[in-house]
N, C-alpha and C. Protein backbone atom coordinates (compact mmCIF):
# COMPACT_ATOMS: atom_id res chain seq x y z
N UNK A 1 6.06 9.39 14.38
CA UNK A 1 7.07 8.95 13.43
C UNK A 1 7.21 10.03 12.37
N UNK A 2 8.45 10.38 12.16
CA UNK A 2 8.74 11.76 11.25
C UNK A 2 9.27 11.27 9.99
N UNK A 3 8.67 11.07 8.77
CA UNK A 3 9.68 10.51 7.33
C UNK A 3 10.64 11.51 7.07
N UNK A 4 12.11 11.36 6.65
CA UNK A 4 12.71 11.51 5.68
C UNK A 4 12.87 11.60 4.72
N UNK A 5 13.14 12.61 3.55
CA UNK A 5 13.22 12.25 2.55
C UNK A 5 13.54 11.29 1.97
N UNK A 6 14.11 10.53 2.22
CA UNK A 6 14.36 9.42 1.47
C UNK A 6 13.20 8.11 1.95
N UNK A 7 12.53 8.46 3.19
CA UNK A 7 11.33 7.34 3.16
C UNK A 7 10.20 7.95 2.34
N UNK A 8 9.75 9.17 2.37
CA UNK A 8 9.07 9.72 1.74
C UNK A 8 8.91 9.13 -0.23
N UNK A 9 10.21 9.94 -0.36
CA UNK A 9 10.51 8.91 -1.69
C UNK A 9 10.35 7.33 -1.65
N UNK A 10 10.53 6.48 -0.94
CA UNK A 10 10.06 5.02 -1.20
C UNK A 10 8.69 4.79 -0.90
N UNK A 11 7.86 5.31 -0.10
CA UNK A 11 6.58 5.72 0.09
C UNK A 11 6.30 5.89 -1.54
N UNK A 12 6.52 6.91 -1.54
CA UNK A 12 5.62 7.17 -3.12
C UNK A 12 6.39 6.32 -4.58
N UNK A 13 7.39 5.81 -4.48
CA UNK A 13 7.60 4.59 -5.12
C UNK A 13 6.46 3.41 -5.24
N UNK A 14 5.87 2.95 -3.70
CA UNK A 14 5.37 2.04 -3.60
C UNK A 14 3.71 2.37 -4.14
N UNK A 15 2.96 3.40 -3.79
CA UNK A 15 2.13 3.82 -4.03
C UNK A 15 2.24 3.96 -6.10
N UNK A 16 3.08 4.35 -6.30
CA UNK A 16 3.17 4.68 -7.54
C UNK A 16 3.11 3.58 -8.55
N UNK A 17 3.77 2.37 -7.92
CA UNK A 17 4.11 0.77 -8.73
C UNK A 17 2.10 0.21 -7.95
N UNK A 18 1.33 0.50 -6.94
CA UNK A 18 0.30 -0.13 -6.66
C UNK A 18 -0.57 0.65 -7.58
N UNK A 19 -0.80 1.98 -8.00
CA UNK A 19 -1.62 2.70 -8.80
C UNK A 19 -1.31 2.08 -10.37
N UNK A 20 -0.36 1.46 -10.56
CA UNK A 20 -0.22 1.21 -11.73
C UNK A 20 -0.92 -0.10 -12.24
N UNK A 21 -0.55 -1.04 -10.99
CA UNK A 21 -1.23 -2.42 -11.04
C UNK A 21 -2.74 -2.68 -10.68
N UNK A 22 -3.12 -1.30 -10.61
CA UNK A 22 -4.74 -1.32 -10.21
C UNK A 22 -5.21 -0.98 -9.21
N UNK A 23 -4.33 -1.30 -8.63
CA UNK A 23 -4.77 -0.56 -6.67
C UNK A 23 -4.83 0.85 -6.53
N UNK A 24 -6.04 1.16 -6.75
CA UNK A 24 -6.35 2.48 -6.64
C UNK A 24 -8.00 2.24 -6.35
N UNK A 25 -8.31 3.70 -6.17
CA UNK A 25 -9.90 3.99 -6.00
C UNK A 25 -10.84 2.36 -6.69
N UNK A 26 -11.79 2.07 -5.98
CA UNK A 26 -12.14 2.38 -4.65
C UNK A 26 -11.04 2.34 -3.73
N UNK A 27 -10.25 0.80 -3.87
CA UNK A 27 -9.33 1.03 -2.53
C UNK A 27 -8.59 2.35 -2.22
N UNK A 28 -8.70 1.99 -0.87
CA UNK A 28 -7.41 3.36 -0.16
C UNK A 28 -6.54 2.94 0.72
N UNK A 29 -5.12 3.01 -0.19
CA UNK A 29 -3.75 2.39 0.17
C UNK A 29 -3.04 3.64 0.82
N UNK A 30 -2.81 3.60 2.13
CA UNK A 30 -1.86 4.67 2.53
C UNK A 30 -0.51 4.01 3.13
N UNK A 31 0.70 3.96 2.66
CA UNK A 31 2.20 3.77 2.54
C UNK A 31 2.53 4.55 3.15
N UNK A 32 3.45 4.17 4.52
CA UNK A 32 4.31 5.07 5.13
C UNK A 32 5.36 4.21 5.43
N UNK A 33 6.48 4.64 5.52
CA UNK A 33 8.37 4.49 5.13
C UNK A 33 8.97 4.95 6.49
N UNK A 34 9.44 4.22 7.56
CA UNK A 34 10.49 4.32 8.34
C UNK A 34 11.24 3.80 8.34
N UNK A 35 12.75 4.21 8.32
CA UNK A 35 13.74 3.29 8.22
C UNK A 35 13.91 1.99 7.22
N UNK A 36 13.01 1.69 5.91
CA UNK A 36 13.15 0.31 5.33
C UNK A 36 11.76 -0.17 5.93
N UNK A 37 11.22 0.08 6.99
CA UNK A 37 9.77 -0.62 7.22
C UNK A 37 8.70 0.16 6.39
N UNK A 38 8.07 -0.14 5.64
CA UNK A 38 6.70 -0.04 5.14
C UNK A 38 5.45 -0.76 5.70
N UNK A 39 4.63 0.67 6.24
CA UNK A 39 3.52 -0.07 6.63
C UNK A 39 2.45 0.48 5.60
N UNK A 40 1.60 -0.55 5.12
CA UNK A 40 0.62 -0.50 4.54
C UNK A 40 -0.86 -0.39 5.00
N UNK A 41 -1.59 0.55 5.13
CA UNK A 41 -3.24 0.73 6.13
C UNK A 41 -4.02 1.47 5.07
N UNK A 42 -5.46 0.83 5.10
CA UNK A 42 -6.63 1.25 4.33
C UNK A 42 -6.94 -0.16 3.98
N UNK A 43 -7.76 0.55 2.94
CA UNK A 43 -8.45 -1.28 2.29
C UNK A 43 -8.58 -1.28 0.75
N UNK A 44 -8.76 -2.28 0.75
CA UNK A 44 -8.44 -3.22 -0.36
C UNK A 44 -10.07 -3.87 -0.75
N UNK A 45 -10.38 -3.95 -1.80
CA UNK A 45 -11.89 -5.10 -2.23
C UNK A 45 -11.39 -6.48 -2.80
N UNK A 46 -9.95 -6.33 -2.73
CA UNK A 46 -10.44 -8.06 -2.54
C UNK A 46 -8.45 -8.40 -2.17
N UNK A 47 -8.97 -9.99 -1.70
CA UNK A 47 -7.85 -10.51 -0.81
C UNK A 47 -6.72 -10.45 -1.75
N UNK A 48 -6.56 -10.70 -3.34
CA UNK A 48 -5.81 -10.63 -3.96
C UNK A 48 -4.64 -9.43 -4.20
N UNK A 49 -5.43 -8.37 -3.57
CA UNK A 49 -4.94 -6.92 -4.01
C UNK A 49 -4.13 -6.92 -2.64
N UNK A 50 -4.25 -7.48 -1.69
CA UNK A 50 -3.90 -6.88 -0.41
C UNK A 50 -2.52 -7.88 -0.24
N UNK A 51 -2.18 -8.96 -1.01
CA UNK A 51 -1.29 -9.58 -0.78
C UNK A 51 -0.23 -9.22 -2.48
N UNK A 52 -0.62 -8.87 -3.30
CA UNK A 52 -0.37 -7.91 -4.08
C UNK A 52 0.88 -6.58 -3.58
N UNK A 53 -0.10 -6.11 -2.62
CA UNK A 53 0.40 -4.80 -2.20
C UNK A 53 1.87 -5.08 -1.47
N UNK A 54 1.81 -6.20 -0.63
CA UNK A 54 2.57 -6.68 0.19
C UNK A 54 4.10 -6.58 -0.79
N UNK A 55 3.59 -7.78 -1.83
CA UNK A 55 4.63 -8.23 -2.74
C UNK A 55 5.40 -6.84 -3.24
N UNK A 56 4.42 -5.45 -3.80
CA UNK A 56 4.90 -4.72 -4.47
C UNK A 56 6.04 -3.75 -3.69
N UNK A 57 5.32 -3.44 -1.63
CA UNK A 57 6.47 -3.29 -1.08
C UNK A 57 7.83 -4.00 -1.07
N UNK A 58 7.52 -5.20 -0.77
CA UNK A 58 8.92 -5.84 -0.07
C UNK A 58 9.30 -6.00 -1.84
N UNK A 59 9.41 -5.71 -2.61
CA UNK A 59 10.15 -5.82 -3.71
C UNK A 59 10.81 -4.45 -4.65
N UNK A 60 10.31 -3.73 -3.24
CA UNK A 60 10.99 -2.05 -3.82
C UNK A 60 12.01 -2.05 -3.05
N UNK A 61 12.64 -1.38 -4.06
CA UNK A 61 14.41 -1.50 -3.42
C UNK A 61 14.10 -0.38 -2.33
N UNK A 62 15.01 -0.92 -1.42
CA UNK A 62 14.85 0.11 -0.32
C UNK A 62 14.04 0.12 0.91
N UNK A 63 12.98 -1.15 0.37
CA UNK A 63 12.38 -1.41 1.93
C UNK A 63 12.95 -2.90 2.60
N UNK A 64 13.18 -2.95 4.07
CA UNK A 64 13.69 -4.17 4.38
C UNK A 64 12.67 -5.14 5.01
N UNK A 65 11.31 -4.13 5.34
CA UNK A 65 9.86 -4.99 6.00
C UNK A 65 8.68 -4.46 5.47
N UNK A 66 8.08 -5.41 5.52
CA UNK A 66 6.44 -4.44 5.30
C UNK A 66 5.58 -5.28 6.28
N UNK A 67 5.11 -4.18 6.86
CA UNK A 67 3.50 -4.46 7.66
C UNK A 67 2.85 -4.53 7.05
N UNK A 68 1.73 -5.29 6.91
CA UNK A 68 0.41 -5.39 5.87
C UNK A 68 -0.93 -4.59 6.76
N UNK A 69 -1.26 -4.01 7.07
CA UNK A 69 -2.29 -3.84 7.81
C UNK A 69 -3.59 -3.50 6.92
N UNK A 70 -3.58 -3.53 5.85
CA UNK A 70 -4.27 -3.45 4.97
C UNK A 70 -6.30 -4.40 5.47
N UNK A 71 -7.30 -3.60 5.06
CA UNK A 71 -8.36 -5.09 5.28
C UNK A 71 -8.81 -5.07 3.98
N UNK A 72 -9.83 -5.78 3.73
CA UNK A 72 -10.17 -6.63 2.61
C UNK A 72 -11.78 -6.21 3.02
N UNK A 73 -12.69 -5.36 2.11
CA UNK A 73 -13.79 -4.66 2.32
C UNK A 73 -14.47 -5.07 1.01
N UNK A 74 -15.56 -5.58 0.38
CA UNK A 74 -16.27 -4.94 -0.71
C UNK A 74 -16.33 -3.86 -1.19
N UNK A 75 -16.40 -3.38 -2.14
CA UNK A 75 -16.91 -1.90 -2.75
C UNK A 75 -18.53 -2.17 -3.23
N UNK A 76 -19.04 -1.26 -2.46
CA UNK A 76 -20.50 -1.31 -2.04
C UNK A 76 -21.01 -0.63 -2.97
N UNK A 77 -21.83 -1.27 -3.76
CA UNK A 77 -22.87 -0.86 -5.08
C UNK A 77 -24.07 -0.34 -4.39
N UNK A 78 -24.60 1.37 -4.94
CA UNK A 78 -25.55 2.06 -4.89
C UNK A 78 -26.61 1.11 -5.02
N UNK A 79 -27.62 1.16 -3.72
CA UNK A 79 -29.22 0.61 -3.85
C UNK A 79 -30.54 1.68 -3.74
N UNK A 80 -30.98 1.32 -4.37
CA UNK A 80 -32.32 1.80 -4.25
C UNK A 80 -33.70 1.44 -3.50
């Protein structure tokens, strides 16, 4: 699958509105844009963020679907 500029740009729209709302490090959100479909893959630490993400695609102008493929992982605290 080859983006366009113009999926490219809604790609980093979506990424840009999830970094803002918190979805960032640990999680790792990778957004890719064909045609109006957004698929969403990596993970998320908790179920809230991953249906979050969903919302923040399908509410950017310009996408007409989103895949969620996103999972739902802990962020694993250093043991000794």
């Amino acid at each position: 699958m080859s983006q366009n500029s113009g999926d490219i740009k809604l790609a980093q729209s979506v990424i840009k509105e999830l970094t803002m709302r918190g979805i960032s490090a640990p999680c790792k959100v990778t957004v890719t844009v064909d045609k109006g479909l957004a698929t969403l893959s990596g993970t998320v630490t908790q179920a809230n963020q991953k249906i979050a993400a969903s919302a923040v695609a399908s509410g950017t102008s310009g996408i007409n679907r989103v895949m969620n493929q996103l999972v739902v992982k802990s962020a694993k605290k250093g043991t000794s």
